[in-house]
Protein backbone atom coordinates (compact mmCIF):
# COMPACT_ATOMS: atom_id res chain seq x y z
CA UNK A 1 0.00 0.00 0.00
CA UNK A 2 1.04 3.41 -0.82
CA UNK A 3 2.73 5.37 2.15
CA UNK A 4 -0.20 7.91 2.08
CA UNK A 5 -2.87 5.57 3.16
CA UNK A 6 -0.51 3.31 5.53
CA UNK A 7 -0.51 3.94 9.08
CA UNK A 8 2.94 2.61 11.24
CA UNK A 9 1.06 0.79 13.81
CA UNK A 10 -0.53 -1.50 10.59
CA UNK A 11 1.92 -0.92 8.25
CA UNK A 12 4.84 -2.36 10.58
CA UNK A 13 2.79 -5.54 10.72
CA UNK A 14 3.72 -6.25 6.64
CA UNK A 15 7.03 -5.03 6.72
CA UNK A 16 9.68 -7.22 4.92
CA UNK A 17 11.46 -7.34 8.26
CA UNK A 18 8.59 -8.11 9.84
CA UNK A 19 7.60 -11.18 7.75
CA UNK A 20 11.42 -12.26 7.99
CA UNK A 21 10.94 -12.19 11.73
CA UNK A 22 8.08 -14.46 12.18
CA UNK A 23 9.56 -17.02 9.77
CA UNK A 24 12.11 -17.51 12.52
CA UNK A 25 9.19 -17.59 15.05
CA UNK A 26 7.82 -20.57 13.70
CA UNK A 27 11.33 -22.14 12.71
CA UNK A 28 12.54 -21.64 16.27
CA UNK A 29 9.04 -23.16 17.64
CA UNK A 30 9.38 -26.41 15.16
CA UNK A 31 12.95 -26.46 16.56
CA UNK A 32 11.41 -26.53 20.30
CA UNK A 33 8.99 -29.12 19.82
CA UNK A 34 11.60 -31.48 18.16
CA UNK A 35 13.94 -31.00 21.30
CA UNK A 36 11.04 -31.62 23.34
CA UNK A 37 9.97 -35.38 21.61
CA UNK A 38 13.84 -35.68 21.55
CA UNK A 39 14.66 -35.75 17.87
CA UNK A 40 17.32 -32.77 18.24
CA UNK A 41 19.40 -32.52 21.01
CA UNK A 42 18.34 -29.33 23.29
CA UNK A 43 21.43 -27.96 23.73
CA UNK A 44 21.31 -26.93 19.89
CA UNK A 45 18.00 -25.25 20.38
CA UNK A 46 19.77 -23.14 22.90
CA UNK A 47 22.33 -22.29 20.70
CA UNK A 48 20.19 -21.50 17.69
CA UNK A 49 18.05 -19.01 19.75
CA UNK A 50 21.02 -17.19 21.14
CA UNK A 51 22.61 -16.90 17.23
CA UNK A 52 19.93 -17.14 15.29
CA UNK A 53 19.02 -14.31 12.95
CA UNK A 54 18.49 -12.57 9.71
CA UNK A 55 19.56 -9.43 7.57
CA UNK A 56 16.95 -8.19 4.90
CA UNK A 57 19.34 -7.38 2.37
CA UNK A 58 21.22 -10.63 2.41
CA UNK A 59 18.69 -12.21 1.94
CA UNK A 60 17.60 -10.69 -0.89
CA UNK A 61 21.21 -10.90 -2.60
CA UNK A 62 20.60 -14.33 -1.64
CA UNK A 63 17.77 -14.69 -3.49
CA UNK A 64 18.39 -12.88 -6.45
CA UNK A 65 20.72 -16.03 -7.32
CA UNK A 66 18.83 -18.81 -5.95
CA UNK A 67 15.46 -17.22 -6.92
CA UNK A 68 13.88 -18.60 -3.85
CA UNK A 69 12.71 -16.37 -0.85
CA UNK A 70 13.24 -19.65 1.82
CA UNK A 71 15.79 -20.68 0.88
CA UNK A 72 17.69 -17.54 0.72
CA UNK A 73 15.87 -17.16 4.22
CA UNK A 74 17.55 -20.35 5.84
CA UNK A 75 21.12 -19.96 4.45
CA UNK A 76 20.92 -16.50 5.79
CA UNK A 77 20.22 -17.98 8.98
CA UNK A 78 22.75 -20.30 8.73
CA UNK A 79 25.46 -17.44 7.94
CA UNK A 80 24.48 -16.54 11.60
CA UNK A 81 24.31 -20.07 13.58
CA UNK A 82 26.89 -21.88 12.32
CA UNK A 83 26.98 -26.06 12.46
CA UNK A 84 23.68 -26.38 14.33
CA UNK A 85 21.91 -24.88 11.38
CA UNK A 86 21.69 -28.17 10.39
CA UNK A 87 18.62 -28.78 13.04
CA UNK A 88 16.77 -26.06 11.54
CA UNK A 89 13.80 -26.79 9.04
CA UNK A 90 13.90 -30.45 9.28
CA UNK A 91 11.46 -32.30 7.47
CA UNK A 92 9.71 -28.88 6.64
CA UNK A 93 8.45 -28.04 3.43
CA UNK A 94 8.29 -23.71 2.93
CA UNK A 95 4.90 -23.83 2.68
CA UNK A 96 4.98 -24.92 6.66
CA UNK A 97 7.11 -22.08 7.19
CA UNK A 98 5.09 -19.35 4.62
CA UNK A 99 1.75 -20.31 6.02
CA UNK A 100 1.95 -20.86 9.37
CA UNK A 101 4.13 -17.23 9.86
CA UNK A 102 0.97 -15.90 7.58
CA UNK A 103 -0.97 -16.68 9.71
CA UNK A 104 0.79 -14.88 12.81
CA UNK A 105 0.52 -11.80 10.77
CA UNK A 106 -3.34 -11.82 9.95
CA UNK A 107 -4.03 -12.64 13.78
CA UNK A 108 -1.95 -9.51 14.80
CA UNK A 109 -3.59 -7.43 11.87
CA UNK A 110 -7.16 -8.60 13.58
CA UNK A 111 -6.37 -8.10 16.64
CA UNK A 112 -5.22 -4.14 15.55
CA UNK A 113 -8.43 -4.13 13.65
CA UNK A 114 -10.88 -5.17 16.51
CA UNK A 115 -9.22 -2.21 18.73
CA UNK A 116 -10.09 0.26 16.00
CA UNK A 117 -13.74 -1.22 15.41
CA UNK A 118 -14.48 -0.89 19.18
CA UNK A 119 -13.34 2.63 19.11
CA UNK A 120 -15.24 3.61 16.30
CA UNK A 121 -18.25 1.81 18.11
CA UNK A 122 -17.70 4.19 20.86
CA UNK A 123 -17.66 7.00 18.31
CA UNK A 124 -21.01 6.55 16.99
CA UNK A 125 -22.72 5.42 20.28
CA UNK A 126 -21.77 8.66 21.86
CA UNK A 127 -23.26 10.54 18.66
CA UNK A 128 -25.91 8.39 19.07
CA UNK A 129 -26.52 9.59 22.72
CA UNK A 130 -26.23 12.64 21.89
CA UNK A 131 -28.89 12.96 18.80
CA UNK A 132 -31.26 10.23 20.46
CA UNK A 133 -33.97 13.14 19.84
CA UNK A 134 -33.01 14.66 17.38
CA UNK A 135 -35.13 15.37 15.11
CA UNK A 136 -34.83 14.58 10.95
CA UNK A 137 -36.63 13.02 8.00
CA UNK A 138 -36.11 9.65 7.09
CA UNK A 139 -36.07 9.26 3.81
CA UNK A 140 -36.74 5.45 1.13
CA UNK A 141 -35.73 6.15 -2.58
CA UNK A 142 -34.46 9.39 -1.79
CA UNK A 143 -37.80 10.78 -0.67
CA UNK A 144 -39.16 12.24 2.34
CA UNK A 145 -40.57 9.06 4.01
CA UNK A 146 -41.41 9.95 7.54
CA UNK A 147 -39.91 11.52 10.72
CA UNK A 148 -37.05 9.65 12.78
CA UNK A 149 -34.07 10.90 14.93
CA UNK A 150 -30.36 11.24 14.10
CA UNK A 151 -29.53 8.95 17.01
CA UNK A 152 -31.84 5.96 15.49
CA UNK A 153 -29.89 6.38 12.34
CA UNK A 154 -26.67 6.05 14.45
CA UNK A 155 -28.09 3.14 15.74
CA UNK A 156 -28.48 1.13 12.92
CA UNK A 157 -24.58 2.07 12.33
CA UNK A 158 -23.71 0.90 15.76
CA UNK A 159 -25.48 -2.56 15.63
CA UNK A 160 -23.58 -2.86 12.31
CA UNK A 161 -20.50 -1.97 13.77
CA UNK A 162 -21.10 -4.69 16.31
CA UNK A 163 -21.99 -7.69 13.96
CA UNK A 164 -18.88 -6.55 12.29
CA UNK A 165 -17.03 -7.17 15.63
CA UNK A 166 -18.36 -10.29 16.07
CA UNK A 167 -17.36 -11.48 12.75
CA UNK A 168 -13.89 -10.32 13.74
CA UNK A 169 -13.55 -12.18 16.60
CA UNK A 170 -14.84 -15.21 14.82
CA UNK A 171 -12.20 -14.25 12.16
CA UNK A 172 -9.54 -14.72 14.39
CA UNK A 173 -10.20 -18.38 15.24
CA UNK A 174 -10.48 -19.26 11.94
CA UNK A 175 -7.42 -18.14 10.31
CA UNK A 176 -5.60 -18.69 13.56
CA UNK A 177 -3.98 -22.29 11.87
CA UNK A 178 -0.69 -23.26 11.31
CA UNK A 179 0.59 -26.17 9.16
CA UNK A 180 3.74 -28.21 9.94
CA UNK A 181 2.90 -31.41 7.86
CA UNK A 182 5.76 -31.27 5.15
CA UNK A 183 5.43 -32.00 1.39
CA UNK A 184 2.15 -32.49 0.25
CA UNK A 185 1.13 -32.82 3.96
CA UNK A 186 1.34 -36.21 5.00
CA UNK A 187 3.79 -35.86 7.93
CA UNK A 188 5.58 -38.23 6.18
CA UNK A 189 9.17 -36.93 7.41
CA UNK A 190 7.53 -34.61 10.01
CA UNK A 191 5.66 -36.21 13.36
CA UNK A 192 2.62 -35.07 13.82
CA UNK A 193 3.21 -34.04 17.37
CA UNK A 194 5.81 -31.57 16.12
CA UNK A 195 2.98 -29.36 14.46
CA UNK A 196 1.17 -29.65 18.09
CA UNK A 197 3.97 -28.41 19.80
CA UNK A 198 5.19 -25.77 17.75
CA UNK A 199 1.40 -24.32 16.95
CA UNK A 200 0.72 -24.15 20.75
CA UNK A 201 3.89 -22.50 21.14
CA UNK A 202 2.59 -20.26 18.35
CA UNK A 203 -0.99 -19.36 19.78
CA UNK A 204 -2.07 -21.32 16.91
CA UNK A 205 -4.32 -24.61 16.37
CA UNK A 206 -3.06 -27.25 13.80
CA UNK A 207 -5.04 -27.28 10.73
CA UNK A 208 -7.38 -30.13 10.46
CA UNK A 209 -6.37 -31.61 6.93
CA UNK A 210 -3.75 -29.30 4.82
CA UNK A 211 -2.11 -30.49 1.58
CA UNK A 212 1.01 -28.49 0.98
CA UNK A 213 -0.49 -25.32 1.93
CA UNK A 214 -3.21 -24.18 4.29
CA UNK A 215 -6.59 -24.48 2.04
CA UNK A 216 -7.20 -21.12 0.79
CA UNK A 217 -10.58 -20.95 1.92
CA UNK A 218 -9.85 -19.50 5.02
CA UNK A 219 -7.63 -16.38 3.52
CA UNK A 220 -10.71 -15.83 1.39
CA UNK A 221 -12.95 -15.58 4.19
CA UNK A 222 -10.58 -13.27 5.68
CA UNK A 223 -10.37 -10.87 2.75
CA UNK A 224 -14.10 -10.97 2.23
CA UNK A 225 -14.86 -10.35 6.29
CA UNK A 226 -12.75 -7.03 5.32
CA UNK A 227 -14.39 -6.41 2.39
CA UNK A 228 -17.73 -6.46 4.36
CA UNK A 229 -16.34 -4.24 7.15
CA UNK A 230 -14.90 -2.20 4.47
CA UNK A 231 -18.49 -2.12 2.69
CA UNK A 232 -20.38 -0.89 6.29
CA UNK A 233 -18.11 1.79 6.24
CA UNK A 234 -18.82 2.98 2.84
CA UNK A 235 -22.42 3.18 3.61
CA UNK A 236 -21.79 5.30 6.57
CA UNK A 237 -19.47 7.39 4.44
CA UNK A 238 -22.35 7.56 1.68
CA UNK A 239 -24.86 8.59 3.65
CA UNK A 240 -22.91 11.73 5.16
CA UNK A 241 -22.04 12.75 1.88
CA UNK A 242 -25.74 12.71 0.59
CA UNK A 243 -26.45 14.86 4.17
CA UNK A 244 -23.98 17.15 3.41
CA UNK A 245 -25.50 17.99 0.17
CA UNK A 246 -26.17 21.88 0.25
CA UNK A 247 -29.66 21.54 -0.44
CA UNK A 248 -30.10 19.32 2.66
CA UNK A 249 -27.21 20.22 4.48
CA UNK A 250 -28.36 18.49 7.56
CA UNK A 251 -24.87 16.63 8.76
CA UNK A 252 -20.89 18.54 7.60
CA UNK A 253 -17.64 16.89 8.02
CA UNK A 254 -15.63 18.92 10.12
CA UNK A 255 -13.85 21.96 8.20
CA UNK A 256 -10.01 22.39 10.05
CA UNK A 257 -8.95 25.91 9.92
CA UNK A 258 -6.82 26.72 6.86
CA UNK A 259 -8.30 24.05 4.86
CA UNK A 260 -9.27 24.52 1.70
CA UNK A 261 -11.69 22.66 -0.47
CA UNK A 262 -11.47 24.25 -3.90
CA UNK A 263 -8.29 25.25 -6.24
CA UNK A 264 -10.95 27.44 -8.15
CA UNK A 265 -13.93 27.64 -5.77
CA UNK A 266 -13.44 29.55 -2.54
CA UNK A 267 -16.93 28.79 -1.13
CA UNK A 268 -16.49 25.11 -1.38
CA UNK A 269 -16.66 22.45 2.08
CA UNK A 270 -16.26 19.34 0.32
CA UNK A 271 -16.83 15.49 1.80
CA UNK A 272 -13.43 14.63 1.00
CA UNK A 273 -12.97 12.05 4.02
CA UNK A 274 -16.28 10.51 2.86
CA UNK A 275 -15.49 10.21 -0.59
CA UNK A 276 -12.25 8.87 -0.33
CA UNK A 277 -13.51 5.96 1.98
CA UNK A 278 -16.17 5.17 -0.70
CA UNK A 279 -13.16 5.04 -2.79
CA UNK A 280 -11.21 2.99 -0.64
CA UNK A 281 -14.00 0.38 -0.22
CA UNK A 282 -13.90 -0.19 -3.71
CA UNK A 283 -10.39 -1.44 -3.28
CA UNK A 284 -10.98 -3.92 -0.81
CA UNK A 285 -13.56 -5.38 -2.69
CA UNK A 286 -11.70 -6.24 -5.48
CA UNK A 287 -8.93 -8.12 -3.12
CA UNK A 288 -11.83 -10.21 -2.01
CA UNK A 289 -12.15 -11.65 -5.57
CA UNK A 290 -8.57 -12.23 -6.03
CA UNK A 291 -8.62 -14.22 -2.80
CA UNK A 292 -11.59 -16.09 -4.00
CA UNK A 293 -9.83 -16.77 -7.55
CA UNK A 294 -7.11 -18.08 -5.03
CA UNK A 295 -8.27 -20.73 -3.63
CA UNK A 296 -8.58 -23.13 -6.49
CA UNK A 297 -4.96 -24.52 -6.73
CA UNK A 298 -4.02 -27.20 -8.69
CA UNK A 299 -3.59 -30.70 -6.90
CA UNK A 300 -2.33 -30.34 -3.29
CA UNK A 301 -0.55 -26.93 -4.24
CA UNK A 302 0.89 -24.42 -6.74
CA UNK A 303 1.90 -20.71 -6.18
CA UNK A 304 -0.39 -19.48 -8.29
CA UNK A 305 -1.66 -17.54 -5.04
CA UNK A 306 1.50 -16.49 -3.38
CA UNK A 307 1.99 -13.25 -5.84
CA UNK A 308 -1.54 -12.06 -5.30
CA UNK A 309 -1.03 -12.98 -1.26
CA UNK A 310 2.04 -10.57 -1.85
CA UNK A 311 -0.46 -7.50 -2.05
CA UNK A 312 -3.98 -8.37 -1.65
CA UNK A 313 -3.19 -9.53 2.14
CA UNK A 314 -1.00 -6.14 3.10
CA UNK A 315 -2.83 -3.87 1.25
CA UNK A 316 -6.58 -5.34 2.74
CA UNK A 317 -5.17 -4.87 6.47
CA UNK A 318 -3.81 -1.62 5.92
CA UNK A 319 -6.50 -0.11 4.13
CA UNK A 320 -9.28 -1.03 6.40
CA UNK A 321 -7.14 -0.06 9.33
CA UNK A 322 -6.91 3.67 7.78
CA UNK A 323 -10.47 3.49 7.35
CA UNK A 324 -11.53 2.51 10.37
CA UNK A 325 -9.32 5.19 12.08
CA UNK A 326 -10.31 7.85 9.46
CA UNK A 327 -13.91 7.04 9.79
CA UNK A 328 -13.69 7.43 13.09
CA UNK A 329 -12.01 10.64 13.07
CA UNK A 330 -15.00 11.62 10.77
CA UNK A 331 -17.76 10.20 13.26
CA UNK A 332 -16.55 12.14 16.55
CA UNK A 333 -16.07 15.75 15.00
CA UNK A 334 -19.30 15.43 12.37
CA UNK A 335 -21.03 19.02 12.26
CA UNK A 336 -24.61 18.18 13.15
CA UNK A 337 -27.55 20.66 12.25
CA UNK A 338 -30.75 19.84 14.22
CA UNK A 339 -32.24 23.30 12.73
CA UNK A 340 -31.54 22.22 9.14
CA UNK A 341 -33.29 18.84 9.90
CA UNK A 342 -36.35 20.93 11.26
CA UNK A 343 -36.64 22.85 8.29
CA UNK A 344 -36.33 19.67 5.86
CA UNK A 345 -38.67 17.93 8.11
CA UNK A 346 -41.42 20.01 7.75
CA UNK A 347 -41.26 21.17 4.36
CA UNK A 348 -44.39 21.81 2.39
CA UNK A 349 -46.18 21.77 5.12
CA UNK A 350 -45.00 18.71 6.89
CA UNK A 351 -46.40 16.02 4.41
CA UNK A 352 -44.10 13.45 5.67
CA UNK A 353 -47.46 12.93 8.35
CA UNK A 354 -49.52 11.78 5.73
CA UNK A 355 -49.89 8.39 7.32
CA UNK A 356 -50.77 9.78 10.52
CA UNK A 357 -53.43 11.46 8.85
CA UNK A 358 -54.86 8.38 7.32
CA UNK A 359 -54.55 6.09 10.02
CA UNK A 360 -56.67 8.89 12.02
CA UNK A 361 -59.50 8.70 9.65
CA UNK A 362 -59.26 5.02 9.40
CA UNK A 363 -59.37 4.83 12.88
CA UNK A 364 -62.83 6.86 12.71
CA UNK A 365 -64.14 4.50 10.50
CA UNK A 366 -63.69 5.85 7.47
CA UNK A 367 -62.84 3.57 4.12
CA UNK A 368 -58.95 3.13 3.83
CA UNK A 369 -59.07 3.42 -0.12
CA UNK A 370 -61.16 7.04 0.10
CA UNK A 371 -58.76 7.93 3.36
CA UNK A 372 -56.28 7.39 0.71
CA UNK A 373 -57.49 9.05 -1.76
CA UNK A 374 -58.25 12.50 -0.04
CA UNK A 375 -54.79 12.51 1.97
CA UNK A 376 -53.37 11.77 -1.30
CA UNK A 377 -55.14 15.02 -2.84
CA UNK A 378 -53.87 17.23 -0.60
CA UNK A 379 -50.75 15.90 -0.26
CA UNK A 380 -49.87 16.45 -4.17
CA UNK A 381 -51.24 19.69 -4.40
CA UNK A 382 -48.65 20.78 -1.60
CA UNK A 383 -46.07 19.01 -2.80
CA UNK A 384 -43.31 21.06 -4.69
CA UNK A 385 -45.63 23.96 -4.55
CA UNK A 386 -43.60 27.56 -3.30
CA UNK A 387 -46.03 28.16 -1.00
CA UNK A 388 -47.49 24.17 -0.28
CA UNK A 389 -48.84 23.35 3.03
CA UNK A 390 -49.93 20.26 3.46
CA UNK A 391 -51.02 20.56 6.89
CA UNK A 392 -53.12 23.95 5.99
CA UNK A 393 -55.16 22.02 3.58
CA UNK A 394 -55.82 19.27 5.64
CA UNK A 395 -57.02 21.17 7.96
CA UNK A 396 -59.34 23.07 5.29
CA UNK A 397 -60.63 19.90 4.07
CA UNK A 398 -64.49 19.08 4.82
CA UNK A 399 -64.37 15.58 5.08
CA UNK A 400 -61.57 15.49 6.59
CA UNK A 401 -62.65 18.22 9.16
CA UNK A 402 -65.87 16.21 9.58
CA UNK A 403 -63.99 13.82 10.99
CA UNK A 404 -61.41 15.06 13.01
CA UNK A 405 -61.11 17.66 15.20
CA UNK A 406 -58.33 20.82 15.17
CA UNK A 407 -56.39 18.87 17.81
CA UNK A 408 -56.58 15.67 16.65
CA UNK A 409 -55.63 17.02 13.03
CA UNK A 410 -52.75 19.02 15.17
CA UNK A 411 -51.96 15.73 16.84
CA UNK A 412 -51.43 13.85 13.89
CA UNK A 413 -47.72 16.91 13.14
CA UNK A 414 -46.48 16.03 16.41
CA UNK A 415 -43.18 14.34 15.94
CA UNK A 416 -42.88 13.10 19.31
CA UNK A 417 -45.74 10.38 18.19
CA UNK A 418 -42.27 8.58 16.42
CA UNK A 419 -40.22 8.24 19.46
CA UNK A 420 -42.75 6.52 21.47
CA UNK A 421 -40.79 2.73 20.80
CA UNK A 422 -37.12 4.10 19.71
CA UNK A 423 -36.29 3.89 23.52
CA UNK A 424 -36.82 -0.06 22.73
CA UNK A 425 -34.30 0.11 19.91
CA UNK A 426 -31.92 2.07 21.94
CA UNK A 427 -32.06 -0.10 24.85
CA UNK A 428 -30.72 -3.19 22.93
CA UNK A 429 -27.40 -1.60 22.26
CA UNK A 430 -26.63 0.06 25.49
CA UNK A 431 -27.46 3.96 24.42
């Protein structure tokens, strides 16, 4: 991932060094648990933790000749620890190595990534709290629909946010699998109790059945639990750009002193944050389908996957980790405007209550389909109108008026009717 959109707490995750360095991990665990069934002796476990180690650039000069990343890896290593080298990666096959240290680095991304999604959870609750009753339009197709608050929107952000943890955390289990089962996976050179050893050592489980590699089922699910996350966010970051619109101008992402949001326009306060994380989600997406196109290998393996790995995997953790951080950023200083939401709330007249209407002349007994039919009436003729009023002409309206009363017609504008349950709603996430 570019430098721009890579944050160092992420971004030192999927260093080169940092890759290098659990590659040892798991060499110096398989190392352990062979000392420990007694197939190496233990003193040369001591001595290969106390020399072992690596140096990025030799072993790329390494590799540049024998055009293979282990193996350039190990005689590295060997450069360092001498004669008991000889212990290290017995009866492994890379992919034990490759896969297993993989995995490390996708539990530590997830575990980063579960700290950001409970602080943007935070984020929105506390918006949430905050806005519980305030008022605003909801809106289906685009169109005024009826009244709701800004906090019940948040709401429905936050109990994403939290199936999105729990899919995390689920996450985590799943990819946390190592592999130390040698060619083609049949412990055939490798005992079985080795890969117990050295994945408990790890924090890891053993996988149930691998061939060469860890099935690639489990990296897809991993890229496509992102791109979901990734997805959530892009609605949030979708719907604050369609609020910020100047003709509804009910929500603003917070404008920084000395910021500027046009080369050519001074008057402009552009969504940038929310734009680029619709942008951004597009990216993630696309990883998902290279890690689905990944994991149909031939036979029990090819390397077919390891290029697209290379980037998809890096690139996936790092940009959801900026967007999680940015969107929370976004979240805690968003400009809210209950007075704007007022004004779009009751505009021409307040005909977002046409239901309430209806339902009160239903509830007197009169026929839905004519209910219908006069709400409708004066609905349209406010609607789009410079000088509509919905709420005027249904309270000029003869039948209507022969049915219900000033107050009751008064009753029926009262947003305060639509909070009457949201307290139920807000109740089963803690706001």
């Amino acid at each position: 991932m570019i430098e721009r959109y890579t944050l160092p707490e992420m971004g030192e995750l999927w260093t080169d060094n940092a890759k290098l360095k659990t590659w040892l991990q798991v060499e110096i665990a398989v190392c352990e648990a062979q000392a420990e069934l007694g197939y190496i002796p233990a003193e040369a476990v001591a001595e290969i933790k106390a020399k072992a180690n690596f140096d990025r650039e030799r072993v790329l000069e390494i590799e540049a000749e024998v055009r293979h990343d282990m193996i350039a890896f190990l005689t590295n290593v060997n450069e360092y620890v001498g004669d008991v080298g000889r212990y290290i990666h017995l009866g492994l096959t890379s992919s034990d190595v490759l896969d297993t240290a993989l995995a490390l680095q996708m539990v530590a991304s997830l575990d980063v990534l579960l700290s950001c999604v409970e602080e943007l959870g935070q984020a929105i609750r506390y918006q949430a709290q905050q806005h519980r009753e305030t008022f605003m339009v909801g809106r289906s197709h685009g169109i005024h629909a009826e009244p709701i608050t800004f906090g019940f929107k948040l709401a429905g952000w936050l109990a994403e946010v939290c199936r999105h943890r729990q899919r995390l955390v689920q996450l985590r289990q799943n990819i946390a699998v190592g592999k130390i089962s040698g060619a083609v996976g049949t412990y055939a050179n490798i005992d079985p109790r080795v890969e117990a050893i050295a994945c408990q050592k790890l924090e890891l489980k053993p996988d149930t059945a691998s061939t060469q590699v860890i099935s690639r089922d489990r990296h897809a699910e991993y890229v496509q639990t992102l791109a979901l996350l990734t997805a959530s966010i892009e609605r949030f970051a979708v719907e604050i750009r369609n609020l910020q619109r100047t003709d509804v101008l009910e929500v603003e992402e917070y404008f920084s002193q000395g910021q500027k949001g046009s080369s050519a326009m001074p008057h402009k306060r552009n969504p940038i944050r929310s734009e680029r994380l619709t942008g951004m989600a597009r990216i993630v997406r696309g990883h998902a389908v290279a890690a689905l196109e990944n994991v149909a290998l031939w036979h029990e393996r090819d390397i077919s996957h390891s290029s697209v790995e290379r980037v998809i995997l890096p690139d996936a953790c790092i940009l959801t980790h900026f967007m999680l951080k940015e969107t929370t950023e976004l979240i805690k200083k968003l400009l809210v405007y209950p007075e704007n939401m007022k004004r779009n709330m009751n505009v021409y007249g307040g005909v977002i209550f046409s239901q309430r209407v209806l339902l009160a002349l239903v509830e007197k007994g009169m026929i839905r389909e004519d209910a219908y039919k006069i709400v409708q009436s004066c609905a349209h003729k406010a609607w789009n109108q410079p000088n509509g009023n919905f709420q005027d002409l249904i309270s000029q309206d003869e039948q209507i008026k022969s049915q219900l009363s000033e107050a009751e017609i008064a009753a029926c504008f009262d947003p305060k009717h639509h909070l009457k349950h949201l307290d139920d709603v807000y109740q089963r996430l803690g706001i």
